[in-house]
PDB file of N, CA and C in Angstrom:
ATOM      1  N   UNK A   1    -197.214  -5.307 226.288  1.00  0.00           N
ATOM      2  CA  UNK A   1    -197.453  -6.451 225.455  1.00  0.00           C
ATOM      3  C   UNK A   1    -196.129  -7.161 225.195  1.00  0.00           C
ATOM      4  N   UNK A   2    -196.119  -8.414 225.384  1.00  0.00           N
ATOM      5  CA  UNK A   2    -194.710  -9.435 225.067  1.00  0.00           C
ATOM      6  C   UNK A   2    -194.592  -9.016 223.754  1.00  0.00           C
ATOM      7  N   UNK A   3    -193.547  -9.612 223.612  1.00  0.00           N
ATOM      8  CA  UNK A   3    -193.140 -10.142 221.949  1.00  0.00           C
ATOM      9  C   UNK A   3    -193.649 -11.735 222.181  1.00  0.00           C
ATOM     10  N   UNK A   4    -194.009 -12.077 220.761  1.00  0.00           N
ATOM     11  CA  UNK A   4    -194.407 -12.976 220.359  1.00  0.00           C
ATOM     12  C   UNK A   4    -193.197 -13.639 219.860  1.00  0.00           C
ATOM     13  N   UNK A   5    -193.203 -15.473 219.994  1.00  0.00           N
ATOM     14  CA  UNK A   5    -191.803 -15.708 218.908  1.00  0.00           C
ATOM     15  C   UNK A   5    -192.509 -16.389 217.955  1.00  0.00           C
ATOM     16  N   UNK A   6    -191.965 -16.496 216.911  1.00  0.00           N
ATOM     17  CA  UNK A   6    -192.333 -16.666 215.929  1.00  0.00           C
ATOM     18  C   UNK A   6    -193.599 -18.276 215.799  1.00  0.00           C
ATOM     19  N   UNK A   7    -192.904 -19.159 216.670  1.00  0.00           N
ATOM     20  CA  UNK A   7    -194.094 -20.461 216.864  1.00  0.00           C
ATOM     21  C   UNK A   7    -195.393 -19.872 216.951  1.00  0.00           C
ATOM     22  N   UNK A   8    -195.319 -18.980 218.177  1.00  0.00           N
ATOM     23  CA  UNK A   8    -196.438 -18.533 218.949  1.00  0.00           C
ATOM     24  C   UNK A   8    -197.436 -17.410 217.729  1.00  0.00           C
ATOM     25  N   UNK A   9    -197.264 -16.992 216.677  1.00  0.00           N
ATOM     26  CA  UNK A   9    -197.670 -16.307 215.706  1.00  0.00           C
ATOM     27  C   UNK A   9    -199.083 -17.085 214.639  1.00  0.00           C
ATOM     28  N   UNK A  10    -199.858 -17.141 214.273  1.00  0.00           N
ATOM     29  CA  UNK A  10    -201.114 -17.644 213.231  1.00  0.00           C
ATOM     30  C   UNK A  10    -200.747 -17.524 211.942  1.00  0.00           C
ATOM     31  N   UNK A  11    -200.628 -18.393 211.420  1.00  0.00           N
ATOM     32  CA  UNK A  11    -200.488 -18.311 209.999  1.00  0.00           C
ATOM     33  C   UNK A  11    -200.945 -17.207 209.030  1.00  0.00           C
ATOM     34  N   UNK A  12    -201.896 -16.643 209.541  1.00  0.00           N
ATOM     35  CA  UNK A  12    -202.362 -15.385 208.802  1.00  0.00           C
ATOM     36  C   UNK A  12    -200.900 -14.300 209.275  1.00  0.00           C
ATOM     37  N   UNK A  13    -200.432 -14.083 210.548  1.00  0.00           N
ATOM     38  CA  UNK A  13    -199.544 -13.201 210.801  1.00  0.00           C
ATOM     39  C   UNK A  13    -198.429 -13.770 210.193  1.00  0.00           C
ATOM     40  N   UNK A  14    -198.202 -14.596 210.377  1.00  0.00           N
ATOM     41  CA  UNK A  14    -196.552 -15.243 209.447  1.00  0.00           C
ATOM     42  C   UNK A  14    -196.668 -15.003 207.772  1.00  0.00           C
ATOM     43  N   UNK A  15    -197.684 -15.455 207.028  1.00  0.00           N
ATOM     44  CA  UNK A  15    -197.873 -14.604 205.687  1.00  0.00           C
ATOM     45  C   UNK A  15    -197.377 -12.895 205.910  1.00  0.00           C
ATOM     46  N   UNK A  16    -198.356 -12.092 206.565  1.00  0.00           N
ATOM     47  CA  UNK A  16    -198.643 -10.787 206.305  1.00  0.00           C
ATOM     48  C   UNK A  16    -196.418 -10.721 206.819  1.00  0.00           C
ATOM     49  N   UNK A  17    -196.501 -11.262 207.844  1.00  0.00           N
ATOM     50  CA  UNK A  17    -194.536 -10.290 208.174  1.00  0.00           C
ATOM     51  C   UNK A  17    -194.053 -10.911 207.204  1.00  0.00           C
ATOM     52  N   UNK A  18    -194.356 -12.232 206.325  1.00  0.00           N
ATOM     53  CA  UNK A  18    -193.584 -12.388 204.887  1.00  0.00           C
ATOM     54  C   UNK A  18    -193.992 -11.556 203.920  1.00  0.00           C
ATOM     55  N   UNK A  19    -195.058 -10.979 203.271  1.00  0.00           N
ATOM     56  CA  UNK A  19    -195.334 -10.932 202.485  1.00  0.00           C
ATOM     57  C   UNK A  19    -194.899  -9.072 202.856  1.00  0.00           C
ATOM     58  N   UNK A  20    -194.870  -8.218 203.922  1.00  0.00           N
ATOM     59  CA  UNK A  20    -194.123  -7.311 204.554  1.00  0.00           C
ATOM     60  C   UNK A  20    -192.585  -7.257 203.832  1.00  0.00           C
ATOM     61  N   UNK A  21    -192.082  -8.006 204.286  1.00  0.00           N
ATOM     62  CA  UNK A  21    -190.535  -8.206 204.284  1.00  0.00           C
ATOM     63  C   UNK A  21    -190.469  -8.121 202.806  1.00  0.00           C
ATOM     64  N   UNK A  22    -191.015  -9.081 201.955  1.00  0.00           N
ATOM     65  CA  UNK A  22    -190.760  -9.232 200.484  1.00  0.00           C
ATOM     66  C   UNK A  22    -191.004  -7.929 199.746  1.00  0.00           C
ATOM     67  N   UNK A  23    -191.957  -7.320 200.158  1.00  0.00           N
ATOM     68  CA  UNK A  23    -192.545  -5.410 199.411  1.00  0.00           C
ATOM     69  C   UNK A  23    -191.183  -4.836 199.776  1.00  0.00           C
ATOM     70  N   UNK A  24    -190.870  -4.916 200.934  1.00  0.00           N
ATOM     71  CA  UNK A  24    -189.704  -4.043 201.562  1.00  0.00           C
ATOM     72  C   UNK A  24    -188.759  -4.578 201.080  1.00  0.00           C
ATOM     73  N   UNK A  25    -188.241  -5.590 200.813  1.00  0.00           N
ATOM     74  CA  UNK A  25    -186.873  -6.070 199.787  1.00  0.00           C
ATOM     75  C   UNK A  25    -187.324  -5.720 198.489  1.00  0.00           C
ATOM     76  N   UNK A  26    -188.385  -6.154 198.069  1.00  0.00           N
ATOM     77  CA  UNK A  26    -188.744  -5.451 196.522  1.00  0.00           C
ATOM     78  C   UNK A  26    -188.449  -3.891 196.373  1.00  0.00           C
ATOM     79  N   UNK A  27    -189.420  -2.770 196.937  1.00  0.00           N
ATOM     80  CA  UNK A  27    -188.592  -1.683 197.002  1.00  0.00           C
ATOM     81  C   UNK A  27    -187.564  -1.080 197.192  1.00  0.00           C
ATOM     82  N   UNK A  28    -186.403  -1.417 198.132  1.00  0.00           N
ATOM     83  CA  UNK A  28    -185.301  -1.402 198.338  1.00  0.00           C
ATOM     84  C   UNK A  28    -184.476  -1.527 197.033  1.00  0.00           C
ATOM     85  N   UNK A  29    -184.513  -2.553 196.601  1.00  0.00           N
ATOM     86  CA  UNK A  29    -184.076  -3.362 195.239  1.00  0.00           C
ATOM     87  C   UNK A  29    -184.486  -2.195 193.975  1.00  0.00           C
ATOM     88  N   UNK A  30    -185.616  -1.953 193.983  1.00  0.00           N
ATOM     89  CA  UNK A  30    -185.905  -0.820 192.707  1.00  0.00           C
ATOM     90  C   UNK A  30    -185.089   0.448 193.153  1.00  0.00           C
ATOM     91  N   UNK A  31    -185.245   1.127 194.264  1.00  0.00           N
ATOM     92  CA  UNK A  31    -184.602   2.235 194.697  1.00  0.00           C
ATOM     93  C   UNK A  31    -183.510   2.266 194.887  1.00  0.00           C
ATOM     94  N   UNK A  32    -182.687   1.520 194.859  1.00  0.00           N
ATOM     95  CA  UNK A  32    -181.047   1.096 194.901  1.00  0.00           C
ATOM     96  C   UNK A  32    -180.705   1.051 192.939  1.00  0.00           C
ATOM     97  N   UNK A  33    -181.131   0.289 192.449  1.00  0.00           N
ATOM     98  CA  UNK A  33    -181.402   0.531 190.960  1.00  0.00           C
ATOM     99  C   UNK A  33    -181.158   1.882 190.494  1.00  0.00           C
ATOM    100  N   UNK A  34    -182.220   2.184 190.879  1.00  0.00           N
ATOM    101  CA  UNK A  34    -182.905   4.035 189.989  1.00  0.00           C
ATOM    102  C   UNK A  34    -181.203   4.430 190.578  1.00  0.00           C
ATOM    103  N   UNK A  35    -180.926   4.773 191.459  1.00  0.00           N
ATOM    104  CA  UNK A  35    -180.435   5.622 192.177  1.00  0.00           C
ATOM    105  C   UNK A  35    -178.927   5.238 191.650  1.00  0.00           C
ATOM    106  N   UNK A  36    -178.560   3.804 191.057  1.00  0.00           N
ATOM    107  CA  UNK A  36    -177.327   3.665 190.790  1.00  0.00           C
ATOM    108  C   UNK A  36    -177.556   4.129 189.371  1.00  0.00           C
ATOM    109  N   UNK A  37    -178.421   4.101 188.460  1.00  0.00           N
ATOM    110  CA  UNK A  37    -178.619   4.492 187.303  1.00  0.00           C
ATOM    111  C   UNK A  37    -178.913   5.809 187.156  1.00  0.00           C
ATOM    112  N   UNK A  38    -178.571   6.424 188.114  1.00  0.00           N
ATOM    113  CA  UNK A  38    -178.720   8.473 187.683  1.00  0.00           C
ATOM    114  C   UNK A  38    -177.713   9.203 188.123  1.00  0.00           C
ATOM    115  N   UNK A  39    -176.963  10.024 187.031  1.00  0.00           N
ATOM    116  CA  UNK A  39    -176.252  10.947 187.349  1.00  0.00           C
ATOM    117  C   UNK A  39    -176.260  11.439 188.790  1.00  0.00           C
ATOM    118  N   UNK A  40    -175.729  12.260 189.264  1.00  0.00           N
ATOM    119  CA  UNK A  40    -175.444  13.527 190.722  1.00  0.00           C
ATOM    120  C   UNK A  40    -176.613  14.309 190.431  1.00  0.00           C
ATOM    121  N   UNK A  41    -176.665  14.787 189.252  1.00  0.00           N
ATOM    122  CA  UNK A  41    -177.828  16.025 188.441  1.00  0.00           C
ATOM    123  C   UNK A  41    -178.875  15.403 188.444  1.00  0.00           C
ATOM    124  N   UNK A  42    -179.201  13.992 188.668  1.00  0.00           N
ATOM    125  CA  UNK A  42    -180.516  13.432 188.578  1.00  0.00           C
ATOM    126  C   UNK A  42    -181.085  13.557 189.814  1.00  0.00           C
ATOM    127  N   UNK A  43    -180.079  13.713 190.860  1.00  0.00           N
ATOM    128  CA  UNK A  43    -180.590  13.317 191.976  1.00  0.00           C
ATOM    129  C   UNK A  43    -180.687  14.343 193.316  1.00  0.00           C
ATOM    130  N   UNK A  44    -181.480  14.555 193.630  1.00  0.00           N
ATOM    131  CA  UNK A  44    -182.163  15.702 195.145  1.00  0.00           C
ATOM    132  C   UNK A  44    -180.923  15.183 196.196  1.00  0.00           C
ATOM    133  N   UNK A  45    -180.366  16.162 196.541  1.00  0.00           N
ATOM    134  CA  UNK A  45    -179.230  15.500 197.692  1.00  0.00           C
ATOM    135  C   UNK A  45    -178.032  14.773 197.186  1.00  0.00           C
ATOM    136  N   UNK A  46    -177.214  14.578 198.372  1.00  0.00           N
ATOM    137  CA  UNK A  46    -175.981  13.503 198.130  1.00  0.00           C
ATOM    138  C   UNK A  46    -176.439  11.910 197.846  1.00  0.00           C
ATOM    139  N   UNK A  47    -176.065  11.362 197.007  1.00  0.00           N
ATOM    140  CA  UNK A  47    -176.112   9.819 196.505  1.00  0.00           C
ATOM    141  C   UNK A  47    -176.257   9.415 197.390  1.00  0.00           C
ATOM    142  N   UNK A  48    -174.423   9.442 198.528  1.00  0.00           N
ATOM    143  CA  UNK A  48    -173.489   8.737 199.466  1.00  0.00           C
ATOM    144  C   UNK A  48    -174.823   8.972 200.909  1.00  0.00           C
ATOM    145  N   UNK A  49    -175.892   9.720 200.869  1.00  0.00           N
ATOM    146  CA  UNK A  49    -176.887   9.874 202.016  1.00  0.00           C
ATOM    147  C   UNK A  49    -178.353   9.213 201.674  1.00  0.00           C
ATOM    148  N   UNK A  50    -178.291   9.202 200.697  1.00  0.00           N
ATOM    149  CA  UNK A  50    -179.375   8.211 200.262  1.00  0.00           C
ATOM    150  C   UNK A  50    -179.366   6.718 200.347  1.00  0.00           C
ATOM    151  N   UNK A  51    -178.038   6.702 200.039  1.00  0.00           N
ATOM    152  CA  UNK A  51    -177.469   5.309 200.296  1.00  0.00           C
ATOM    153  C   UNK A  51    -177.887   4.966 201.405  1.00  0.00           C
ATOM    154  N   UNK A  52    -177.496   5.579 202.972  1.00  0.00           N
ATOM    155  CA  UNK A  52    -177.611   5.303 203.861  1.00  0.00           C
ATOM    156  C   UNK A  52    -178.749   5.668 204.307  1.00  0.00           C
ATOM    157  N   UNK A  53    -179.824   6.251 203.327  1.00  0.00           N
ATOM    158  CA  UNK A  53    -180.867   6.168 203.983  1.00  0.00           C
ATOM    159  C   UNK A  53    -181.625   5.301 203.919  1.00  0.00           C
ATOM    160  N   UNK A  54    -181.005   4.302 202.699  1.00  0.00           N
ATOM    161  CA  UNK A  54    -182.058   2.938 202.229  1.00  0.00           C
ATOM    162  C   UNK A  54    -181.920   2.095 203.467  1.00  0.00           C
ATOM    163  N   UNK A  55    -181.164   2.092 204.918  1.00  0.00           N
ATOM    164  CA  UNK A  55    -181.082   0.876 205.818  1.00  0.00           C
ATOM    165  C   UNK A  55    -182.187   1.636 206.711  1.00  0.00           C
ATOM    166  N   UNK A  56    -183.001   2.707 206.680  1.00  0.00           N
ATOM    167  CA  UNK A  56    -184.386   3.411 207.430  1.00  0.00           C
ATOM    168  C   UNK A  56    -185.121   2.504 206.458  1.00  0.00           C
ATOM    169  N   UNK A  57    -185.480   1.345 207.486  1.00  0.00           N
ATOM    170  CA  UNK A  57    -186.558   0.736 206.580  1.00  0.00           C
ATOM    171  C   UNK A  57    -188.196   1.365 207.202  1.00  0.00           C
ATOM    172  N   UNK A  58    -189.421   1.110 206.516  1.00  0.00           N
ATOM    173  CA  UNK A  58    -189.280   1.372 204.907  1.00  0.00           C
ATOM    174  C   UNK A  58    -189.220   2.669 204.432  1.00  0.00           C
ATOM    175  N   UNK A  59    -188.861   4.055 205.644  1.00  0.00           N
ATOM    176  CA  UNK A  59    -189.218   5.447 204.781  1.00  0.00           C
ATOM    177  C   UNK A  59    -187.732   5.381 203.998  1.00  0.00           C
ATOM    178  N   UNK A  60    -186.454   5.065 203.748  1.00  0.00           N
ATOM    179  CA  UNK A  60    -185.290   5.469 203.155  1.00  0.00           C
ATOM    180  C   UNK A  60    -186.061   5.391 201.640  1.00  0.00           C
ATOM    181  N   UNK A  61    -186.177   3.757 201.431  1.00  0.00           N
ATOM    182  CA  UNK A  61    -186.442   3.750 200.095  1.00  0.00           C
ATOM    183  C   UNK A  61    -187.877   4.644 199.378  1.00  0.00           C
ATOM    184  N   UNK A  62    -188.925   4.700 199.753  1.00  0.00           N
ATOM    185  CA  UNK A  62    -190.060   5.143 199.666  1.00  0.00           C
ATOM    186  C   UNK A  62    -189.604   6.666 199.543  1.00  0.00           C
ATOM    187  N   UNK A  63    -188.398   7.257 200.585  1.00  0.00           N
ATOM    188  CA  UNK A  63    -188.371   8.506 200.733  1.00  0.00           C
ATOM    189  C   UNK A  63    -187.911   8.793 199.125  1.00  0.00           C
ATOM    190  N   UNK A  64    -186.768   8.349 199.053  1.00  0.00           N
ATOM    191  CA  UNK A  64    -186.036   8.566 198.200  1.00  0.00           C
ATOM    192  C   UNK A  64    -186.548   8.416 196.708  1.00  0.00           C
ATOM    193  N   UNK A  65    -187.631   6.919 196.589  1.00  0.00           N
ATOM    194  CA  UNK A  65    -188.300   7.600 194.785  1.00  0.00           C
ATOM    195  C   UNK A  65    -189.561   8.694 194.848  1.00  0.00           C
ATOM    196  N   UNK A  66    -189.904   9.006 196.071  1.00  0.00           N
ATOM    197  CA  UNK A  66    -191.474  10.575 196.171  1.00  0.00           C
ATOM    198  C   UNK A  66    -189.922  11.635 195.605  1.00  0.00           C
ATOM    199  N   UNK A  67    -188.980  11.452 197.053  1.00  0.00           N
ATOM    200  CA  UNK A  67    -188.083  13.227 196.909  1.00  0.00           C
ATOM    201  C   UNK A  67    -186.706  13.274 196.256  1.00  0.00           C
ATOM    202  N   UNK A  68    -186.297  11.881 196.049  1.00  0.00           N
ATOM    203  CA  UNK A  68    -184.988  11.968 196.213  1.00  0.00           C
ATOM    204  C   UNK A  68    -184.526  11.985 194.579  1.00  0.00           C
ATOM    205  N   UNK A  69    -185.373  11.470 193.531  1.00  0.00           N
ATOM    206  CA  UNK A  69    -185.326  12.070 192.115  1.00  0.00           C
ATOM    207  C   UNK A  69    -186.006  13.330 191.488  1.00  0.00           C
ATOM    208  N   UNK A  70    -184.951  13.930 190.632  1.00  0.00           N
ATOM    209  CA  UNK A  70    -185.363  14.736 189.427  1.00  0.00           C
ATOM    210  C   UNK A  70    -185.862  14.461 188.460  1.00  0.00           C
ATOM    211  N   UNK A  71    -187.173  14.918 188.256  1.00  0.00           N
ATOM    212  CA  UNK A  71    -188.047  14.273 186.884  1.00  0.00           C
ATOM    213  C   UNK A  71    -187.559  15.183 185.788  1.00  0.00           C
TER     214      UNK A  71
END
């Protein structure tokens, strides 16, 4: 299957990869938050690897508020 460029896409698909992108910057954004706002002791693992796990889009961020905090 080609790639599609973006002309070639239906308005229903150009919403859904926007409205995609925006959840995935929204979460990112909360999970970068939490994660700057908690101690070492708050947190499952190294900070400095979480960090870099937020650019695994979307399991970094998702991963990180299920495993990567201490309740």
């Amino acid at each position: 299957m080609a790639k599609k460029k973006w002309s070639e896409l239906s308005t229903q698909a150009k919403v859904g990869v926007v409205s995609l992108a925006a959840v995935e910057a929204v979460v990112t954004t909360i999970a970068a938050r939490d994660l700057h706002g908690r101690t070492d002791a708050q947190v499952n693992g190294p900070r400095w690897l979480w960090r870099i796990a937020f650019f695994v889009q979307p399991f970094g961020p998702v991963g990180y508020l299920i495993f990567g905090r201490k309740r």
